[in-house]
N, C-alpha and C. Protein backbone atom coordinates (compact mmCIF):
# COMPACT_ATOMS: atom_id res chain seq x y z
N UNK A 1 96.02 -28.89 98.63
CA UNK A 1 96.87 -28.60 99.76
C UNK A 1 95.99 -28.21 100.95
N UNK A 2 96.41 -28.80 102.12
CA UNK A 2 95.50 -28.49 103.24
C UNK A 2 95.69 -26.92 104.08
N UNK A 3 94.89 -26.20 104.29
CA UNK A 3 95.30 -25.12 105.03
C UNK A 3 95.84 -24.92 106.18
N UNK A 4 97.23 -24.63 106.46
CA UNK A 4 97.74 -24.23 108.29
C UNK A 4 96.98 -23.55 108.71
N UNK A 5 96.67 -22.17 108.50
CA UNK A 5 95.33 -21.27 109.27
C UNK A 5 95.32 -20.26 108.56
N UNK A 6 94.26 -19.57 109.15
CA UNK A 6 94.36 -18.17 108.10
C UNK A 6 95.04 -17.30 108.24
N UNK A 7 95.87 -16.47 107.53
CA UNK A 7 96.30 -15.18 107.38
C UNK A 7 96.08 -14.04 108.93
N UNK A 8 95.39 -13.98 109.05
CA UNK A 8 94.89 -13.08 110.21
C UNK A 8 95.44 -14.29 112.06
N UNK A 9 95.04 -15.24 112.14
CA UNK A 9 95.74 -15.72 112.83
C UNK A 9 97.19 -15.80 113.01
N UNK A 10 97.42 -16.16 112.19
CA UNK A 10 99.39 -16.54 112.02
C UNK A 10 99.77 -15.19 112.18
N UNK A 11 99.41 -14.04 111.18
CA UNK A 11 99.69 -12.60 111.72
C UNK A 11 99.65 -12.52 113.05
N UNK A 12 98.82 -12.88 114.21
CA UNK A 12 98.23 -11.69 115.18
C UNK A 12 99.50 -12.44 116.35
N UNK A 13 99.45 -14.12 116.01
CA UNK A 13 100.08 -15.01 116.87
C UNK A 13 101.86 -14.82 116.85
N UNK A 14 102.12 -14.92 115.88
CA UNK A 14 103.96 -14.23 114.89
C UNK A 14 104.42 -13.31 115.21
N UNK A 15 103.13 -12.20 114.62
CA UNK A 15 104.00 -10.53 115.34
C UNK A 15 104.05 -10.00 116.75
N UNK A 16 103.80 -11.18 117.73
CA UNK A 16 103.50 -10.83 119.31
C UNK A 16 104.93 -10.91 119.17
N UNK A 17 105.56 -12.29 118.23
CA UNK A 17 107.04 -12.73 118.99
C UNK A 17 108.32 -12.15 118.38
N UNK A 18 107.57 -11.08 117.34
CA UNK A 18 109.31 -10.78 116.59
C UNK A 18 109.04 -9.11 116.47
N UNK A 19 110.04 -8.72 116.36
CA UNK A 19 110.35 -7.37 116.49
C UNK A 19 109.94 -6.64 115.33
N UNK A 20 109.76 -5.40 115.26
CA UNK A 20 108.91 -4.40 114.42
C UNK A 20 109.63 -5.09 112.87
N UNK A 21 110.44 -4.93 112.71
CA UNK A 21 111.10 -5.11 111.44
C UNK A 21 110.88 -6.02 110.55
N UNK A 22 110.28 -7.70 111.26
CA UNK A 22 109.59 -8.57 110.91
C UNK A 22 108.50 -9.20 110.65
N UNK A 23 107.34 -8.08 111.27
CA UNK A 23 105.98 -8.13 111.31
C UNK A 23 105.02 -8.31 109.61
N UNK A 24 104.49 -9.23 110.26
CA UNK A 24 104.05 -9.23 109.23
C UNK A 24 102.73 -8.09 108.66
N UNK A 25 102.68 -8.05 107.64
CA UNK A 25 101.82 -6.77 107.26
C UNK A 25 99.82 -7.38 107.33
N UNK A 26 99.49 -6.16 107.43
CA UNK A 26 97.63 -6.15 106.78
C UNK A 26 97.68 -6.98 105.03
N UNK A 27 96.88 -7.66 104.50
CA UNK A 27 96.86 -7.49 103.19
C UNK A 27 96.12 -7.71 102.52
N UNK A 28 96.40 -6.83 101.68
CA UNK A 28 95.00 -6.36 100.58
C UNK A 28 94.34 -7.34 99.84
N UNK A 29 95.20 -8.44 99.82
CA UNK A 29 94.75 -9.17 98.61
C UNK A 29 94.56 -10.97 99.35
N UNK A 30 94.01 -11.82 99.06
CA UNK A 30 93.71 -12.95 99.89
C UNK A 30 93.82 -13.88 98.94
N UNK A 31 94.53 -13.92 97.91
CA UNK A 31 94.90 -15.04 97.03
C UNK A 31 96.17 -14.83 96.37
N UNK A 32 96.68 -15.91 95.64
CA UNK A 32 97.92 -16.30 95.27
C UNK A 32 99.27 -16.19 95.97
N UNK A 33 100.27 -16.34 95.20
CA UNK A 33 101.38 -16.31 96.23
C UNK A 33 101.80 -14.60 96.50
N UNK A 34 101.93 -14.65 97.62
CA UNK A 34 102.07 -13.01 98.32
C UNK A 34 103.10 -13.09 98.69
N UNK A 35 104.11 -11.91 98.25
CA UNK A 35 104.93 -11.88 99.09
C UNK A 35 104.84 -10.52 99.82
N UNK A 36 104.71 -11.11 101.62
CA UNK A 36 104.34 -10.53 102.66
C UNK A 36 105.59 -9.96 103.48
N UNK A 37 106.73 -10.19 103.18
CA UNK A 37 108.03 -9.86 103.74
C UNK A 37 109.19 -9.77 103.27
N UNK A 38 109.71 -8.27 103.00
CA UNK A 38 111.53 -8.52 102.07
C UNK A 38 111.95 -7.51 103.51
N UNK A 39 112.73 -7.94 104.23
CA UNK A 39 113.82 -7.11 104.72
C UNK A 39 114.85 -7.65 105.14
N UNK A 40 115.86 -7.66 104.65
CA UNK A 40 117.43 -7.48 104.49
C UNK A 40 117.44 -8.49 105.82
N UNK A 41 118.06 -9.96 105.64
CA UNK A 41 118.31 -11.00 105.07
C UNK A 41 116.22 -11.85 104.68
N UNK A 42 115.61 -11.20 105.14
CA UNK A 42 114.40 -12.59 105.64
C UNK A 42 113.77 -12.08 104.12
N UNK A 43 112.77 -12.82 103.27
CA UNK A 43 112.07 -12.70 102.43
C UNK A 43 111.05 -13.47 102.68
N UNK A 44 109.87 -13.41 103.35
CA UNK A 44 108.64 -14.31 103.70
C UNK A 44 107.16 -13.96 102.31
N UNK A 45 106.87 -15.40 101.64
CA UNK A 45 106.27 -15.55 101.03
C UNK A 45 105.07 -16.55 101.22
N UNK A 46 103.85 -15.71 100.98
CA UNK A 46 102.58 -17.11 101.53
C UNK A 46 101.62 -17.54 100.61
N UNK A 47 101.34 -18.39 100.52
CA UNK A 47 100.02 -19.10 99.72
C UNK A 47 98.75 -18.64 99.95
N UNK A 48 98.21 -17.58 99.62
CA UNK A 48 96.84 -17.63 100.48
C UNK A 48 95.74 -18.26 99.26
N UNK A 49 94.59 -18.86 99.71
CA UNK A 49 93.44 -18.76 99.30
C UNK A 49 92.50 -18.72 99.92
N UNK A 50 91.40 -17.76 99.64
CA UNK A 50 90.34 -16.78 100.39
C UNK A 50 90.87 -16.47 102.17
N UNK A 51 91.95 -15.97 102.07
CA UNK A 51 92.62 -15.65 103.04
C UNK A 51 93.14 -17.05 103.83
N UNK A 52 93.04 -17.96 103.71
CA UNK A 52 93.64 -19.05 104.58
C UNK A 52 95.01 -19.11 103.78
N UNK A 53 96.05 -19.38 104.79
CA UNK A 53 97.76 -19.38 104.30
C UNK A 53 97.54 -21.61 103.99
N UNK A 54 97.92 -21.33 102.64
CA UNK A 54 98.14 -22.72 102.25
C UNK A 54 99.53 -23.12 102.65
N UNK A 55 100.67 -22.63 102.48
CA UNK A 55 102.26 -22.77 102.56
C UNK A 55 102.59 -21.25 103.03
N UNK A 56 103.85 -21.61 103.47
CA UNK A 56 104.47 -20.48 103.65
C UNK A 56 105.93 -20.59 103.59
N UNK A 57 106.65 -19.86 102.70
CA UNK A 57 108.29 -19.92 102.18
C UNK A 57 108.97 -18.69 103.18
N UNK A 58 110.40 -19.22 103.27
CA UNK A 58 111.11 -18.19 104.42
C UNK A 58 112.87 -18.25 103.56
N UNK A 59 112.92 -17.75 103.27
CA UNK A 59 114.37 -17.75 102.66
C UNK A 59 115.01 -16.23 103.59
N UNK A 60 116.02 -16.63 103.72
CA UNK A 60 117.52 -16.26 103.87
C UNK A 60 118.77 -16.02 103.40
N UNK A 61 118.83 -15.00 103.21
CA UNK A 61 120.20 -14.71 102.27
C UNK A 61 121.38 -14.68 103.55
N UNK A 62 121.03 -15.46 104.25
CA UNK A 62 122.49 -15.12 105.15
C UNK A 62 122.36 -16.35 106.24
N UNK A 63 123.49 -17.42 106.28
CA UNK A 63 123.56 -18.43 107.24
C UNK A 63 123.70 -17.57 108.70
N UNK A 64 123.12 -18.41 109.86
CA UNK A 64 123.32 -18.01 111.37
C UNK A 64 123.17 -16.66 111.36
N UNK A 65 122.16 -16.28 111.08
CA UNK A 65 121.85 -14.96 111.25
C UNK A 65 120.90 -14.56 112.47
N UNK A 66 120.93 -13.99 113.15
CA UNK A 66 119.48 -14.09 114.34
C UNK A 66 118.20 -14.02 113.64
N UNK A 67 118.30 -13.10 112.38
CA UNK A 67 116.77 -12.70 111.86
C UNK A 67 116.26 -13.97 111.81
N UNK A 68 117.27 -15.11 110.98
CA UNK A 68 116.55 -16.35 110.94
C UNK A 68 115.73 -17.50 111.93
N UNK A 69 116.61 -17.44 113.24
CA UNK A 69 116.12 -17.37 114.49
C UNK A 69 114.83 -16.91 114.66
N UNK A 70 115.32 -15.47 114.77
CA UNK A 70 113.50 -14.95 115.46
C UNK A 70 112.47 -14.90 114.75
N UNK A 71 112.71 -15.35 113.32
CA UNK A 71 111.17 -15.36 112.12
C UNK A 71 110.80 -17.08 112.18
N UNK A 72 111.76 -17.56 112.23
CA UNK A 72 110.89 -18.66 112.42
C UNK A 72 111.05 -19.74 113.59
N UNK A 73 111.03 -18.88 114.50
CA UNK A 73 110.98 -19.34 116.23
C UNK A 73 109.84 -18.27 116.53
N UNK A 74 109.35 -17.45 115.81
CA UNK A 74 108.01 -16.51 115.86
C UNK A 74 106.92 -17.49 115.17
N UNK A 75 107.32 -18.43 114.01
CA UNK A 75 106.11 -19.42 113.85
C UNK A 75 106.05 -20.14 114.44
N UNK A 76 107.61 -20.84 114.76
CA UNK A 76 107.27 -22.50 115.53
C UNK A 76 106.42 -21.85 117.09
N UNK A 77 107.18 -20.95 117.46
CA UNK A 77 106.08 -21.09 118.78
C UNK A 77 104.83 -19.97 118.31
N UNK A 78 104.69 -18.99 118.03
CA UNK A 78 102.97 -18.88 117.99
C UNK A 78 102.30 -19.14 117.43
N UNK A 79 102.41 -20.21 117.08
CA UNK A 79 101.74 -21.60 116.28
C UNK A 79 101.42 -22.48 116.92
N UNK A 80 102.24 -22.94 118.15
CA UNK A 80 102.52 -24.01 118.56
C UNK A 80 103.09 -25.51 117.84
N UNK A 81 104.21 -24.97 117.01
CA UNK A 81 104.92 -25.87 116.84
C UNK A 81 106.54 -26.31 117.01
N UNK A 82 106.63 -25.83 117.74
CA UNK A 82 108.14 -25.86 118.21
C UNK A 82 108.49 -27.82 118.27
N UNK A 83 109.70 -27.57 117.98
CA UNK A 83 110.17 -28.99 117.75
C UNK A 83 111.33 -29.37 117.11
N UNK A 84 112.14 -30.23 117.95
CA UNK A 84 113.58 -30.78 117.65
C UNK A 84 113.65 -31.05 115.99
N UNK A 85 112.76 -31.62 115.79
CA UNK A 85 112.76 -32.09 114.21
C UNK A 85 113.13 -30.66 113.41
N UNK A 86 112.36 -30.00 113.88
CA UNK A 86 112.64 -28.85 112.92
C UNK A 86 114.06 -28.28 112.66
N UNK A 87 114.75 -28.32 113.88
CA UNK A 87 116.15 -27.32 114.27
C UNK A 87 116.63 -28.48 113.56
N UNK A 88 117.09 -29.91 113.36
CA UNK A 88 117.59 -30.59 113.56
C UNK A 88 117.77 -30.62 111.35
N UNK A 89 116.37 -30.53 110.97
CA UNK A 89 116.35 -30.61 109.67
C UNK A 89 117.48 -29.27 109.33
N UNK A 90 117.44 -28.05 109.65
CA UNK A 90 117.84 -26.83 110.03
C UNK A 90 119.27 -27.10 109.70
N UNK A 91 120.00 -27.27 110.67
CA UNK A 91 121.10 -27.73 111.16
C UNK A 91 121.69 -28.98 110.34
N UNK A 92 121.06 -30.02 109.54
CA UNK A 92 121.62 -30.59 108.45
C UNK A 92 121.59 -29.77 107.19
N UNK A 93 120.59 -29.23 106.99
CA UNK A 93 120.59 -28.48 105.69
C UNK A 93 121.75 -27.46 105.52
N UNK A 94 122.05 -26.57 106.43
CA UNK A 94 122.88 -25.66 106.24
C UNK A 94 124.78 -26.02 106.48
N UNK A 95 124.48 -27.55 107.27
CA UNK A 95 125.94 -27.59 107.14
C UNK A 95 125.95 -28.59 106.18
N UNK A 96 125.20 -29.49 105.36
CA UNK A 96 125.48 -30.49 104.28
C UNK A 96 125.07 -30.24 103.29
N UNK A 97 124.67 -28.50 102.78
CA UNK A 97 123.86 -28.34 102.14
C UNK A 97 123.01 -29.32 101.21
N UNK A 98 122.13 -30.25 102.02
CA UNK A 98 121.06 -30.48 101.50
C UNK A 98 119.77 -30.63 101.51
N UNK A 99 118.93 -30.70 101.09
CA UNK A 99 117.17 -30.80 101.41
C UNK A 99 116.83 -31.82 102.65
N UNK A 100 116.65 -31.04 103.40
CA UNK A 100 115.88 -31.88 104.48
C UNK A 100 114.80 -31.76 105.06
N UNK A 101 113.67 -32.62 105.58
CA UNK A 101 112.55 -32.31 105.98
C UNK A 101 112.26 -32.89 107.75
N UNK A 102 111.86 -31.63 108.50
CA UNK A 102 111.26 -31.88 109.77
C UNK A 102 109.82 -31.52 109.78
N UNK A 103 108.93 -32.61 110.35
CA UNK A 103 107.70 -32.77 110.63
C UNK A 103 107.54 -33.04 111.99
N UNK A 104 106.36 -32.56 112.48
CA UNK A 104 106.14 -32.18 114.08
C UNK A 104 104.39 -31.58 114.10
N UNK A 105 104.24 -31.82 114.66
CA UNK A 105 102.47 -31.46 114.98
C UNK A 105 101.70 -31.14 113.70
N UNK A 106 102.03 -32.09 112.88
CA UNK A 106 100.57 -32.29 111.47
C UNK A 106 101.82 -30.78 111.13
N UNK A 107 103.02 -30.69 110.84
CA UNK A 107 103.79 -29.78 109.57
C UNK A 107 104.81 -30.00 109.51
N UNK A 108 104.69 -29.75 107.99
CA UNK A 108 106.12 -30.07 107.60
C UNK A 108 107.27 -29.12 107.26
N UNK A 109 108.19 -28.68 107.72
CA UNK A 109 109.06 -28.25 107.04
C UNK A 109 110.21 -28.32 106.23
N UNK A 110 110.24 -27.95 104.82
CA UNK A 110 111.06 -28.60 103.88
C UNK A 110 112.42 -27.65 104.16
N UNK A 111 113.53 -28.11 104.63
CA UNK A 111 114.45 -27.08 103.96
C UNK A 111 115.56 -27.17 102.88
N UNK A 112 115.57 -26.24 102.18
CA UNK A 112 117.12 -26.01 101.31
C UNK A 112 117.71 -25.00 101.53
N UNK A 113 119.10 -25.55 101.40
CA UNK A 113 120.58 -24.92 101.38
C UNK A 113 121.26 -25.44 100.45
N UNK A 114 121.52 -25.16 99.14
CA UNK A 114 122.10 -26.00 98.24
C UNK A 114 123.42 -25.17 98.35
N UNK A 115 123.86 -23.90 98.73
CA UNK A 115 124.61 -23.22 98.99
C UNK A 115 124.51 -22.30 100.27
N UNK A 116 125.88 -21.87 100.67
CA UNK A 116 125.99 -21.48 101.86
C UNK A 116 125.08 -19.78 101.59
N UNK A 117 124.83 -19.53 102.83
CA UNK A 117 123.76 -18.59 102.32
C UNK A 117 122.65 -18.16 101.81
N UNK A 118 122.02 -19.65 101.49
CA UNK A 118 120.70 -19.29 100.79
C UNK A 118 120.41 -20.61 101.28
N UNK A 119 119.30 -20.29 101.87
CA UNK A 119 118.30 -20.89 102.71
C UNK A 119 116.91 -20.82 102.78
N UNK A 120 116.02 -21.60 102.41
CA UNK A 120 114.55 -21.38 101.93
C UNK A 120 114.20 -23.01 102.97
N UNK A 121 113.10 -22.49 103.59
CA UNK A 121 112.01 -23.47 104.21
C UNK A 121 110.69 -23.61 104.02
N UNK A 122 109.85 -24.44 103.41
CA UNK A 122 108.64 -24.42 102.83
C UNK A 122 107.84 -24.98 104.10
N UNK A 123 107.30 -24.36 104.52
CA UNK A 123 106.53 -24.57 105.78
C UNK A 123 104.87 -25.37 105.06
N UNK A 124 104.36 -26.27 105.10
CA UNK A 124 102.71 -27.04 104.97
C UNK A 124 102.25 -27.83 105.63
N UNK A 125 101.08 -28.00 106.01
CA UNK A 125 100.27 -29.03 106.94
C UNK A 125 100.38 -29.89 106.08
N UNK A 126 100.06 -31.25 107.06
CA UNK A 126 100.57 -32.66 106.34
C UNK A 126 99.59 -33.43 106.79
């Protein structure tokens, strides 16, 4: 799997754009899957190896929620990847509940909604 960037980037670039509650943390550990975020709806989970983020998972326990909005409109733009594809995969998944994928500047994002309310996006470079 190819690396999006490291850990320390995506942190410094993310937590400029979302509010205390969503920030992502320091962390101790620079391998396997981490989970770097539970607060009430967002659960953010990352791939690291030797600190570079391989993937990164975003689930949602709650359709149209803002949290979902501002956590991952905090990656697409301080990342620089903002892009129709993405909202658009978004926006089929949650009203047809099914797997859809938007790709946009070398990433992909996978999403599922197999049910209303639960919502997971697998974010990877492509």
């Amino acid at each position: 799997m190819t690396t999006i960037a490291s850990y320390e980037e995506i942190k410094k670039n993310y937590n400029q754009l979302v509010s205390e509650k969503y920030q992502l943390p320091d962390i101790l550990k620079n391998d396997g899957q981490i989970l770097v975020l539970d607060s009430d709806p967002i659960k953010i989970t990352m791939d690291l190896q030797n600190g570079q983020v391989q993937s990164i998972q975003i689930h949602s326990s709650k359709d149209g929620d803002h949290a979902w909005d501002e956590v991952f409109e905090g990656f697409e733009q301080g990342m620089g990847w903002s892009s129709m594809n993405f909202y658009n995969a978004y926006r089929s998944a949650v009203t047809e509940h099914q797997t859809t994928v938007g790709k946009a500047h070398g990433i992909q994002a996978i999403h599922e909604s197999p049910t209303a309310n639960d919502l997971t996006v697998t974010i990877s470079r492509i």
